[in-house]
C-alpha atoms as a PDB file:
ATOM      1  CA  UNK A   1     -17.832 -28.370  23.664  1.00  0.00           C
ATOM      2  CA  UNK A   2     -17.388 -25.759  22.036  1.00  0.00           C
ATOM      3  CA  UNK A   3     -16.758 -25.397  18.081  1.00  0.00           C
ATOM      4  CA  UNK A   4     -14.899 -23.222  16.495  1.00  0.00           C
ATOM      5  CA  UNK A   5     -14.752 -22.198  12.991  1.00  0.00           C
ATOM      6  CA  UNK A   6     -11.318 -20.990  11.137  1.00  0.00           C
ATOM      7  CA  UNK A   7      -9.189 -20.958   8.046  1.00  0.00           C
ATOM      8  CA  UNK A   8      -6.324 -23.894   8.223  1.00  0.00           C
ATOM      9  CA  UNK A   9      -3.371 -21.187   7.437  1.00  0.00           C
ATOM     10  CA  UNK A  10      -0.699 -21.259  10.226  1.00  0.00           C
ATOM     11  CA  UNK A  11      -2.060 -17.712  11.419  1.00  0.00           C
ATOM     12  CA  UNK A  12      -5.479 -18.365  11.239  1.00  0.00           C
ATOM     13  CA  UNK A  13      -5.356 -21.685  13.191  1.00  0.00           C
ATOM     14  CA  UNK A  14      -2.841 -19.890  15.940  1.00  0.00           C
ATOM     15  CA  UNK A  15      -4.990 -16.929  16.159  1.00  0.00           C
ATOM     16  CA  UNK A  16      -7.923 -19.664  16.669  1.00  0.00           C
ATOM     17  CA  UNK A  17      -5.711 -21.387  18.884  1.00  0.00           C
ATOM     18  CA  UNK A  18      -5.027 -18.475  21.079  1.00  0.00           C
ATOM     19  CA  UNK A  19      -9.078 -17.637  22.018  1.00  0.00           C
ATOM     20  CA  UNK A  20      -9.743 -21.453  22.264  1.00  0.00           C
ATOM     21  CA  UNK A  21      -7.488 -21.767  24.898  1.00  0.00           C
ATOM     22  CA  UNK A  22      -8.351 -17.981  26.947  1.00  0.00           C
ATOM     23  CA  UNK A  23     -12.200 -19.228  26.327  1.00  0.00           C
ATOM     24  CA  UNK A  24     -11.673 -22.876  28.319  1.00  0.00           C
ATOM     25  CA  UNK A  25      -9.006 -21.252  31.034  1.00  0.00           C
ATOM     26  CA  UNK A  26     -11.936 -19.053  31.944  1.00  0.00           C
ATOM     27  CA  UNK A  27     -15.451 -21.146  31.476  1.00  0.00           C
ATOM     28  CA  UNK A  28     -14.271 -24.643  31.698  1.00  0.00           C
ATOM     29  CA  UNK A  29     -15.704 -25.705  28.397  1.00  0.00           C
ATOM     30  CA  UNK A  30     -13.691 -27.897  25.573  1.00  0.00           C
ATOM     31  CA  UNK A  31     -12.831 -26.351  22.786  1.00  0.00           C
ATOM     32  CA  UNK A  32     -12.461 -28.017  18.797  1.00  0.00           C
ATOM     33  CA  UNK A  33     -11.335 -26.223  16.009  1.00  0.00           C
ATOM     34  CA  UNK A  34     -13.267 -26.601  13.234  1.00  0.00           C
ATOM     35  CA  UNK A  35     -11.287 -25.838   9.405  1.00  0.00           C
ATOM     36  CA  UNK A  36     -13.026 -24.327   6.730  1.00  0.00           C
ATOM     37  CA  UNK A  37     -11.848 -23.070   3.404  1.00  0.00           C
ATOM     38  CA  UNK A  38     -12.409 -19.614   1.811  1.00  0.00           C
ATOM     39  CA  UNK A  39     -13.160 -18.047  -1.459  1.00  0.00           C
ATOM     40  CA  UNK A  40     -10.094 -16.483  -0.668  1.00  0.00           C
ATOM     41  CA  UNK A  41      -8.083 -20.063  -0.038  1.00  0.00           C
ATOM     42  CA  UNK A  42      -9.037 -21.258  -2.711  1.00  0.00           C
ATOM     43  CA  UNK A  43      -8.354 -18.722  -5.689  1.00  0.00           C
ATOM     44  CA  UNK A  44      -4.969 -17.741  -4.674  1.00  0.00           C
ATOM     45  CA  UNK A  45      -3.752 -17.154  -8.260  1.00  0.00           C
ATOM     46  CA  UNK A  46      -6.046 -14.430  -8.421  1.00  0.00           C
ATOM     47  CA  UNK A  47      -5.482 -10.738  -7.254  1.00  0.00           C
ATOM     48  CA  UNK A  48      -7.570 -10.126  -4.100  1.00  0.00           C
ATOM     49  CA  UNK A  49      -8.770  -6.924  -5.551  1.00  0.00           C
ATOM     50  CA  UNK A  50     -10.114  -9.082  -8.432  1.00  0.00           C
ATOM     51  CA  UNK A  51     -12.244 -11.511  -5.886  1.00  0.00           C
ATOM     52  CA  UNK A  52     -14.579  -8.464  -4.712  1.00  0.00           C
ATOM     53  CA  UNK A  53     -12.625  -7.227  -1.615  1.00  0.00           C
ATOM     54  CA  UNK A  54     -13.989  -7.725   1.595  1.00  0.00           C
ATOM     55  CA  UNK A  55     -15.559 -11.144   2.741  1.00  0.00           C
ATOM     56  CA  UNK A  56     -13.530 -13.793   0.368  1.00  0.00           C
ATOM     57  CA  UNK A  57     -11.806 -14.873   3.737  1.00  0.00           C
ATOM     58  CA  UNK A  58     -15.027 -14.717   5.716  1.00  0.00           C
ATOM     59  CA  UNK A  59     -17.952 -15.883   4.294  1.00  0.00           C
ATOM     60  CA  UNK A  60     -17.529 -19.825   4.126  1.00  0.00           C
ATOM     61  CA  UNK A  61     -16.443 -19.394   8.135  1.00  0.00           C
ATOM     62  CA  UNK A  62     -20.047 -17.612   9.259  1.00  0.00           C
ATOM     63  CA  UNK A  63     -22.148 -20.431   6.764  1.00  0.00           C
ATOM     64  CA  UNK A  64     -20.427 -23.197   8.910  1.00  0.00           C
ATOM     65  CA  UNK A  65     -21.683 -21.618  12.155  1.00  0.00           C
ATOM     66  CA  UNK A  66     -25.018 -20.820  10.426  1.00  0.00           C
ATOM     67  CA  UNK A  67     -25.499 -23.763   9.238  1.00  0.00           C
ATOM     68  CA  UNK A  68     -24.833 -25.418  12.570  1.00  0.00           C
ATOM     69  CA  UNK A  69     -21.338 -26.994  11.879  1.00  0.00           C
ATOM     70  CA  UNK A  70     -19.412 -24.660  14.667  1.00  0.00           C
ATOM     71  CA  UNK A  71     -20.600 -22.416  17.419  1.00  0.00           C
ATOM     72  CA  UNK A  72     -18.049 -19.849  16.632  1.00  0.00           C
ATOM     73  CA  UNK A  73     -15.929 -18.367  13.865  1.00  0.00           C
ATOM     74  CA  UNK A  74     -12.696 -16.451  14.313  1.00  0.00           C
ATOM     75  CA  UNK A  75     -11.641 -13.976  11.325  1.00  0.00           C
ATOM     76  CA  UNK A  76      -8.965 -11.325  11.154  1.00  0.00           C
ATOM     77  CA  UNK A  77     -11.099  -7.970  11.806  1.00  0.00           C
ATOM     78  CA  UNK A  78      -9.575  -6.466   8.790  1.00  0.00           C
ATOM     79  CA  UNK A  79     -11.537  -9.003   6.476  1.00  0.00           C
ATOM     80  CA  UNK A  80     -15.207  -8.727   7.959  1.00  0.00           C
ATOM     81  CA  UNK A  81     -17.496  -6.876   5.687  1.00  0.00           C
ATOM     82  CA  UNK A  82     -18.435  -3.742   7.363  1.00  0.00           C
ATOM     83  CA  UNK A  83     -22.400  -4.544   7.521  1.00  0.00           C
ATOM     84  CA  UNK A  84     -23.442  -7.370   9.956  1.00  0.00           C
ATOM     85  CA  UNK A  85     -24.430 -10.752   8.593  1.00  0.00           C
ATOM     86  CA  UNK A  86     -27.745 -11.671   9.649  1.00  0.00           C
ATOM     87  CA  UNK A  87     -28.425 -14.655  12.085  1.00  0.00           C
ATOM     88  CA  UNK A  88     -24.674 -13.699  13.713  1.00  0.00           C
ATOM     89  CA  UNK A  89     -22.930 -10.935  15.920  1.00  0.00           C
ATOM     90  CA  UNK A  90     -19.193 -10.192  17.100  1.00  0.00           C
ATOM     91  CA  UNK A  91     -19.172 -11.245  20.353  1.00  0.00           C
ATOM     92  CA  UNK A  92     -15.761 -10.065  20.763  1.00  0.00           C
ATOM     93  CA  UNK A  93     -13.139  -7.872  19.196  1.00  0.00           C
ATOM     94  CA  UNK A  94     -10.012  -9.780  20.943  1.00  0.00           C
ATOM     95  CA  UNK A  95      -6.971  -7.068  22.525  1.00  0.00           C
ATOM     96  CA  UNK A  96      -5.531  -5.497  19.356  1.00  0.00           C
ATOM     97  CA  UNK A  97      -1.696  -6.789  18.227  1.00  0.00           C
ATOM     98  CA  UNK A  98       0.266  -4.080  16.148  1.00  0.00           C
ATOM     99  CA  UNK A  99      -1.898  -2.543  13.834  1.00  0.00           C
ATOM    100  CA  UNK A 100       0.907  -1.215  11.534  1.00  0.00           C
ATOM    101  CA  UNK A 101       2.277  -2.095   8.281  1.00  0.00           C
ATOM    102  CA  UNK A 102       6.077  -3.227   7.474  1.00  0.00           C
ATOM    103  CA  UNK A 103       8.332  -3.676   4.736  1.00  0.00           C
ATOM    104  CA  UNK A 104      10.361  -6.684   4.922  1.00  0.00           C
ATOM    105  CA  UNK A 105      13.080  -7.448   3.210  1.00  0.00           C
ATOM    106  CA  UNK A 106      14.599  -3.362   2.658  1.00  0.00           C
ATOM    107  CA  UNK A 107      13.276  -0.101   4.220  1.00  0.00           C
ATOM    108  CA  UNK A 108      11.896   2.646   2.219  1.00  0.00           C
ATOM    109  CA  UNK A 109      15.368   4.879   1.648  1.00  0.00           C
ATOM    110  CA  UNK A 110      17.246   1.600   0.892  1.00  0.00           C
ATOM    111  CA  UNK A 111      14.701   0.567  -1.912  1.00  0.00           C
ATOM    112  CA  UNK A 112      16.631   2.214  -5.267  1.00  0.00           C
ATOM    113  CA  UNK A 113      14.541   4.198  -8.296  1.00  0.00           C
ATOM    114  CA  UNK A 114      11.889   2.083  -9.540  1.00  0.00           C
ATOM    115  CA  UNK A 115      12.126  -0.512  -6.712  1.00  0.00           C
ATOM    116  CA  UNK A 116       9.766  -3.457  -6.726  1.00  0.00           C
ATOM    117  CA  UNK A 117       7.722  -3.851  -3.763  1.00  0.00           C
ATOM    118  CA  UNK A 118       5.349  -7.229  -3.818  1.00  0.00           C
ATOM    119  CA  UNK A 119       1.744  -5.971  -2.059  1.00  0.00           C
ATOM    120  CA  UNK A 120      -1.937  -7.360  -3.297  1.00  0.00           C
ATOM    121  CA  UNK A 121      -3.121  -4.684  -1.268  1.00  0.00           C
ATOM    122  CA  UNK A 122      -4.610  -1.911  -3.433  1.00  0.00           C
ATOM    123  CA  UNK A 123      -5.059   0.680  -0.273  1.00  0.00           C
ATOM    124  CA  UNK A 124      -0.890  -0.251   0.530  1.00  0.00           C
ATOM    125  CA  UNK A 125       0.057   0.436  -2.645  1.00  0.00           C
ATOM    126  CA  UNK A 126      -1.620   3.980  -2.868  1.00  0.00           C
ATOM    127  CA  UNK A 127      -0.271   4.972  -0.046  1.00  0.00           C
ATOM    128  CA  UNK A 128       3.421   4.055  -0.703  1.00  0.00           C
ATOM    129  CA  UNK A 129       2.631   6.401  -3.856  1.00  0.00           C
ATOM    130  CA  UNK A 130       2.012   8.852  -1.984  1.00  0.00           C
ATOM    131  CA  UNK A 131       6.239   8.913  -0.472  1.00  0.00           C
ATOM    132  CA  UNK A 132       7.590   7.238  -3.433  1.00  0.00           C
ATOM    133  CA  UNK A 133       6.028   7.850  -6.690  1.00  0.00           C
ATOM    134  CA  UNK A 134       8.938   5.927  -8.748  1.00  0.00           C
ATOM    135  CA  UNK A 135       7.758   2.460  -6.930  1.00  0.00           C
ATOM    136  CA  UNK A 136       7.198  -0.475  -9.295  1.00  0.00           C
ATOM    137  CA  UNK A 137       4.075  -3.068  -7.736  1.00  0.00           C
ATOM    138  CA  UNK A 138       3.484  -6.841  -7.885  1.00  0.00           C
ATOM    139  CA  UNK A 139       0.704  -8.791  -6.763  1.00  0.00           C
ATOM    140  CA  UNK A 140       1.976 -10.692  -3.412  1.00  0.00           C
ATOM    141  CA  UNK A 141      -0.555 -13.859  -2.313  1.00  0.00           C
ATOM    142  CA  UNK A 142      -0.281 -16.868  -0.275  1.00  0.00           C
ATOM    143  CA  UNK A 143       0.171 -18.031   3.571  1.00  0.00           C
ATOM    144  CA  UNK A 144       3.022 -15.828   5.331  1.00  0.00           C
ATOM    145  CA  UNK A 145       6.038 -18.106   5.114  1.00  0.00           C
ATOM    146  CA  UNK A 146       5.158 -17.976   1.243  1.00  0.00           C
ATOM    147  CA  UNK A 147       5.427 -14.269   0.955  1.00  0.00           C
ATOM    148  CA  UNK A 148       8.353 -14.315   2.866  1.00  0.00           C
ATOM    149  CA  UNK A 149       9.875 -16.239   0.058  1.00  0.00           C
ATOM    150  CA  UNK A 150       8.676 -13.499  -2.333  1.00  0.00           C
ATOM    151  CA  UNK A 151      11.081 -10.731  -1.866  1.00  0.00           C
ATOM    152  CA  UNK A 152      11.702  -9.284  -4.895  1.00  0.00           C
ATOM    153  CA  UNK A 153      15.253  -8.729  -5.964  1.00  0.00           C
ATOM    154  CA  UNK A 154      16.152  -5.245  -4.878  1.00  0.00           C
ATOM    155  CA  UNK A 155      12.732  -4.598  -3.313  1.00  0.00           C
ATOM    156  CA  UNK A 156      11.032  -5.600  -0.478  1.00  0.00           C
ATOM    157  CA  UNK A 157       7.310  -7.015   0.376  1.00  0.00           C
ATOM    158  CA  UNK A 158       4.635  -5.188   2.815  1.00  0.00           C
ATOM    159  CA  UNK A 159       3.170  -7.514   5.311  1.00  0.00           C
ATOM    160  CA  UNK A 160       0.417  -6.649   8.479  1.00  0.00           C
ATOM    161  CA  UNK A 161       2.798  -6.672  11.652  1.00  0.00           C
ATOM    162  CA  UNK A 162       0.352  -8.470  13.477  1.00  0.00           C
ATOM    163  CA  UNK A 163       0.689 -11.446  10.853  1.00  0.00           C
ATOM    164  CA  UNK A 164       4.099 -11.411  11.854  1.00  0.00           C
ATOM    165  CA  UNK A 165       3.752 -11.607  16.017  1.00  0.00           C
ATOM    166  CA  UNK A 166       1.381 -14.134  15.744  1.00  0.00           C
ATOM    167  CA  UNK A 167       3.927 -16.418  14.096  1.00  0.00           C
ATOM    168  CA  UNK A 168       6.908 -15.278  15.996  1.00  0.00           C
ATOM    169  CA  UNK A 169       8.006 -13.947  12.726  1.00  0.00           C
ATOM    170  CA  UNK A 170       8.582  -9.824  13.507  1.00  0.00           C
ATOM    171  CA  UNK A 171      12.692 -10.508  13.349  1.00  0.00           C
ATOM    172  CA  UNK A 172      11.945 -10.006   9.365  1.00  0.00           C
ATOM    173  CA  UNK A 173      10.417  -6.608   9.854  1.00  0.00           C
ATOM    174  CA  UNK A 174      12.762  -3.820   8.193  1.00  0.00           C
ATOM    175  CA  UNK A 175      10.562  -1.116   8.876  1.00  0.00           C
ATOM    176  CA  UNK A 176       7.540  -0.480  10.780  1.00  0.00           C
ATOM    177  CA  UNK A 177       5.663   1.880   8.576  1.00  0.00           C
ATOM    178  CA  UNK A 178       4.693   5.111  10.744  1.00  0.00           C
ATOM    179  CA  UNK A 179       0.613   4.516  11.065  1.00  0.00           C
ATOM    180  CA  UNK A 180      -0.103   8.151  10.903  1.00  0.00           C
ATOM    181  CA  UNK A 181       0.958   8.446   6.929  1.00  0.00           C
ATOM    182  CA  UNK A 182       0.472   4.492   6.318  1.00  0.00           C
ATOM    183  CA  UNK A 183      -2.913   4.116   7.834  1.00  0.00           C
ATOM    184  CA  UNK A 184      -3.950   0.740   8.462  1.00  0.00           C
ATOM    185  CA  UNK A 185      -6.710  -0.875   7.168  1.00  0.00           C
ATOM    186  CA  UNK A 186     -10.118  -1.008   9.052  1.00  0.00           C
ATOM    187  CA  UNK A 187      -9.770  -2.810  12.073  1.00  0.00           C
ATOM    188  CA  UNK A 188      -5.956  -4.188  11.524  1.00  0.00           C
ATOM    189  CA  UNK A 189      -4.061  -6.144  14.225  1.00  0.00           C
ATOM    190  CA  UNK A 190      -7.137  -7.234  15.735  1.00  0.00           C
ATOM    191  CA  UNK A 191      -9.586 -10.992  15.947  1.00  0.00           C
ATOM    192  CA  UNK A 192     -13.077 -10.731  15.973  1.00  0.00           C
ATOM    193  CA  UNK A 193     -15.306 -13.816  17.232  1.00  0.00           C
ATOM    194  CA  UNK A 194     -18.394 -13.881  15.704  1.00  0.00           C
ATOM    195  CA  UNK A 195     -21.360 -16.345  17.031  1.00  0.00           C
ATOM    196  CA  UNK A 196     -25.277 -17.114  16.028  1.00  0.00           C
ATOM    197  CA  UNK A 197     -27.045 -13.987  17.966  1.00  0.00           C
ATOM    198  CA  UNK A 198     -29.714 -16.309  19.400  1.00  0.00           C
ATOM    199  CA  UNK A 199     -27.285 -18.368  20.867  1.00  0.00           C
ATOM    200  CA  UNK A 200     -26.731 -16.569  24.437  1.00  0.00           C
ATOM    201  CA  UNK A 201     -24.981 -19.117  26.344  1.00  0.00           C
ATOM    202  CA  UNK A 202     -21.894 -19.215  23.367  1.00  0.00           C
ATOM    203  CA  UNK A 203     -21.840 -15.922  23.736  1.00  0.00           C
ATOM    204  CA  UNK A 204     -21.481 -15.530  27.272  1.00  0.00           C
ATOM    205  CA  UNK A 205     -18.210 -17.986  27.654  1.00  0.00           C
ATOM    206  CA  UNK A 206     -16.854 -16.360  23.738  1.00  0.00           C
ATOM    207  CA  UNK A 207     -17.249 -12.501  26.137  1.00  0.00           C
ATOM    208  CA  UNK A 208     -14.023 -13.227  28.299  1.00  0.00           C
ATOM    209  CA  UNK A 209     -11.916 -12.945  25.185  1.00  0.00           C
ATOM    210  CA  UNK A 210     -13.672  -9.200  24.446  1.00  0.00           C
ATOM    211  CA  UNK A 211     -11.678  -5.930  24.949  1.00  0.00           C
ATOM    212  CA  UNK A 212     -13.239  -3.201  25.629  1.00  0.00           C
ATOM    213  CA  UNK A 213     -10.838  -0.407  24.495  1.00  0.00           C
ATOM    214  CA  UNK A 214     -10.755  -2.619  21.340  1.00  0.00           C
ATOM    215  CA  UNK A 215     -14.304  -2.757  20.809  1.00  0.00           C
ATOM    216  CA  UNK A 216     -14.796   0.994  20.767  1.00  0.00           C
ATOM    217  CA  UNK A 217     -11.905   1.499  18.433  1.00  0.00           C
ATOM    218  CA  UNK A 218     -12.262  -0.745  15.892  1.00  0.00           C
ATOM    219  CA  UNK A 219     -16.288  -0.350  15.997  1.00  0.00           C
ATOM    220  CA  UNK A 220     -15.393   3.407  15.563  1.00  0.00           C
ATOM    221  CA  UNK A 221     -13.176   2.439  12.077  1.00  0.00           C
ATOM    222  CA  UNK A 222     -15.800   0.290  10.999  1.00  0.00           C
ATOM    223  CA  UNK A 223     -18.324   3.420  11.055  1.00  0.00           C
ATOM    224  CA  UNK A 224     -16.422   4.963   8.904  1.00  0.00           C
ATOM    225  CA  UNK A 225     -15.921   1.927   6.239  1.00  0.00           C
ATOM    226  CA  UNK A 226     -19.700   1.502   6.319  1.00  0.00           C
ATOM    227  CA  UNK A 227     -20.552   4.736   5.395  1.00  0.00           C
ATOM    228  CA  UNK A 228     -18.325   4.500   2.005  1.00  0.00           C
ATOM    229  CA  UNK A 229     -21.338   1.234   1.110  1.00  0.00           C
ATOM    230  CA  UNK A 230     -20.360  -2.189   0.464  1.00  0.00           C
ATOM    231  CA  UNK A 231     -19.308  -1.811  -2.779  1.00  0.00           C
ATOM    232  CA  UNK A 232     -16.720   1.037  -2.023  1.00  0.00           C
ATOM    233  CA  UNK A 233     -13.352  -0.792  -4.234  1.00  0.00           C
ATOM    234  CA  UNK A 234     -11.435   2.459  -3.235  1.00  0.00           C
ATOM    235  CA  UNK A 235      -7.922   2.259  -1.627  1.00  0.00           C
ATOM    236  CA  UNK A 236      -9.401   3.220   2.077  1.00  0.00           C
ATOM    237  CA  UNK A 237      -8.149   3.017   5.682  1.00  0.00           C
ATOM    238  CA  UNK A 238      -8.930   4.154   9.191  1.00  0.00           C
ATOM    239  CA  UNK A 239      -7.006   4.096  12.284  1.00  0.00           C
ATOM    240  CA  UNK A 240      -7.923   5.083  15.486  1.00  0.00           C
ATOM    241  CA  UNK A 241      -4.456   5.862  17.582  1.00  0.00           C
ATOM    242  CA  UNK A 242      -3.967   5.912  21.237  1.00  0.00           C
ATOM    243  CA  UNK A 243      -4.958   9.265  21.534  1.00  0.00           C
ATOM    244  CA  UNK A 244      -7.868   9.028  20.481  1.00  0.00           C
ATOM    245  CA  UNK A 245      -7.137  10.479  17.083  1.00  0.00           C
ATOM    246  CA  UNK A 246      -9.259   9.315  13.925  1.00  0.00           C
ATOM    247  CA  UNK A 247      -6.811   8.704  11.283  1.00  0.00           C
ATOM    248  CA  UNK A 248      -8.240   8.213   7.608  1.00  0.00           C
ATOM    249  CA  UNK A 249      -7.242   7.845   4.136  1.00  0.00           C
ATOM    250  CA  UNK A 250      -8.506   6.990   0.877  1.00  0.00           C
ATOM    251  CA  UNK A 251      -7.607   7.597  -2.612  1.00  0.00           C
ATOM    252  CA  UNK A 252      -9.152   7.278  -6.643  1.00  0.00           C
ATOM    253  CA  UNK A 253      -6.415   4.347  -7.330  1.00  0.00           C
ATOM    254  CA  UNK A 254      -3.284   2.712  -6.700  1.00  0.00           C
ATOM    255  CA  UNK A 255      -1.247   4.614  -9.965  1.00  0.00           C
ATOM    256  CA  UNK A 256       0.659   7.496  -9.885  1.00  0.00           C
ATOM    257  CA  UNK A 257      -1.728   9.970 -10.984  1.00  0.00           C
ATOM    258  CA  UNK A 258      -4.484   8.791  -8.818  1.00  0.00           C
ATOM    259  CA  UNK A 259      -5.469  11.702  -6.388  1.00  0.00           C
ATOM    260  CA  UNK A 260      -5.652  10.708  -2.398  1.00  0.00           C
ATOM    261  CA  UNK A 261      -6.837  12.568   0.923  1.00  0.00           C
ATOM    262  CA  UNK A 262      -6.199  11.860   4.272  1.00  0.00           C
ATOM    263  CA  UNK A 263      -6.616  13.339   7.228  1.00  0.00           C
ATOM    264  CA  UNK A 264      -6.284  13.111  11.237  1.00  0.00           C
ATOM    265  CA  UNK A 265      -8.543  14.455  13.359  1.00  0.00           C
ATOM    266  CA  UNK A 266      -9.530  13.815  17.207  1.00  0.00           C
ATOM    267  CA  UNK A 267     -12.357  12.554  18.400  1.00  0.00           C
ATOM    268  CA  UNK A 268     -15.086  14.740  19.827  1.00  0.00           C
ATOM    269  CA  UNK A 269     -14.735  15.096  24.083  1.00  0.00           C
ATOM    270  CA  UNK A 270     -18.753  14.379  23.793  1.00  0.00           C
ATOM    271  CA  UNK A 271     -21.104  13.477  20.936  1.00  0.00           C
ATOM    272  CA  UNK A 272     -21.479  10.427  19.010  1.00  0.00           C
ATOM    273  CA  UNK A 273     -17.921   8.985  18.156  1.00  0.00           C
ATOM    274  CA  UNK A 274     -19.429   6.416  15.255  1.00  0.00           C
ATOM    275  CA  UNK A 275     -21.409   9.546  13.438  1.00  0.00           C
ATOM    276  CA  UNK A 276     -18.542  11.782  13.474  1.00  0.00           C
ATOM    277  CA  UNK A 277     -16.434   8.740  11.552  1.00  0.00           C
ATOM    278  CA  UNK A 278     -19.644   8.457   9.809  1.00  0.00           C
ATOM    279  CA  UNK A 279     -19.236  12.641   8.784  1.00  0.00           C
ATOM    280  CA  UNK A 280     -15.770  12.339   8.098  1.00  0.00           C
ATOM    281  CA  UNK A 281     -16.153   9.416   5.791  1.00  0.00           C
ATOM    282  CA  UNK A 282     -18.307  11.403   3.738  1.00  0.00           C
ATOM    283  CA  UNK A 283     -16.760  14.266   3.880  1.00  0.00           C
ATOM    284  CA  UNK A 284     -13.170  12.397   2.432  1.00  0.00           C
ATOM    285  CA  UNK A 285     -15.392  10.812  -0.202  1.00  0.00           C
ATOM    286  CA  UNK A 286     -16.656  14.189  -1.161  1.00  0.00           C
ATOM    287  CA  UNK A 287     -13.194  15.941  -1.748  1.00  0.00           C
ATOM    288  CA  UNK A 288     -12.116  13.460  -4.678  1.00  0.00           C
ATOM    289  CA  UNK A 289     -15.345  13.698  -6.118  1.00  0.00           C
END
């Protein structure tokens, strides 16, 4: 058997669900989800920007495998802290959904002057400044049928696509937000599977559910987020594309006058792909120094 550790949300649990049921089809072994409940879960009156960013979704799910209460833990990539936890290691980053962002509930040239758009996301919000200046923000939490229900009047709301396919839910989508001026956040659209590192035979039945192209791309993104340091609070995001092209952004705020810089640049044909995100993480830092 099996245990595995995940938030209770509907898209946690399905997610969960989903690499429970790939890991018996291929090894045989039971499966039992485990439910745990976050920082994150459990504060949701409170802006996530105010909880200390990364790791208020995470951390309760890798103590109950630490402390021997699951074998397993499942997490969105896009919430794992970019530095490893000790005593546990991904054992897979699952095939990657749609890594975009969307607006539901109006596109971008139907949303008037001084729209409100409903995002908690600080790195969303910056970059929708960067298109639409005259955009009005309010904080957006809660499971996804919740923010569905939090459209403002007139505006719209900007939700993960992924969220949305697991769910069934992409039928709300009013516009897929093009990835190469939105760029996702660190390893978006994608479930990583984290077990204890000593624990070899877990980790052999959790490897069916790895993909490889996955792996490199969203290990490549991470590179760059752990370069910034753990305590980087700065709007950020990194996207590698299909062609191989390292798409990064980051800016001073999410206001108006807050400066950003992004840019898009391919990967190196040979050299180490993790130190040039590594360079170019620095090097975006540096120019709004």
């Amino acid at each position: 058997m099996i245990r595995i550790a995940t938030r209770s949300s509907a898209q946690a649990r399905t997610q969960a669900e989903v690499v429970a049921n790939a890991i018996t089809a291929a090894s045989g072994e039971a499966t039992e989800l485990v439910f745990v409940e976050t920082l994150g879960d459990i504060k949701r009156d409170v802006p996530l920007h105010q909880l200390g960013g990364q790791g208020i979704f995470v951390k309760e799910v890798q103590q109950a495998v630490l402390q021997g209460l699951a074998d397993v833990a499942i997490h969105s990539a896009k919430d794992l802290p970019s530095m490893a936890t000790d005593g546990l290691t991904v054992a897979a980053w699952c095939e990657r959904r749609d890594a975009r962002d969307a607006l539901v509930g109006n596109t971008l040239e139907g949303l008037a002057q001084g729209a409100t758009v409903a995002t908690g996301s600080v790195r969303r919000r910056a970059q929708l400044l960067t298109v639409r200046p005259d955009l009005q923000f309010v904080d957006l939490r809660g499971n996804i049928n919740t923010r569905l229900e939090k459209i403002p009047a007139g505006g719209a709301i900007v939700m993960a696509i992924a969220a949305l396919e697991v769910l069934g839910l992409t039928h709300h989508v009013a516009q897929a937000l093009d990835p190469n001026v939105f760029v996702p956040m660190i390893g978006q659209g994608c479930v990583a599977v984290e077990c204890r590192t000593d624990d070899a035979v877990t980790r052999g039945h959790v490897s069916v559910v790895d993909h490889a192209t996955t792996r490199r791309s969203v290990e490549i993104e991470r590179a760059f987020l752990a370069e910034l340091g753990a305590g980087c609070s700065m709007p950020v995001g990194a996207h590698l594309d299909a062609k191989d092209v390292l798409h990064m952004f980051m800016a001073t705020g999410d206001t108006p006058s807050d400066r950003h810089a992004k840019r898009a640049l391919p990967l190196p044909v040979s050299g180490d792909a993790l130190e040039f995100a590594r360079e170019h993480a620095r090097a975006v830092r540096a120019s709004l120094q």
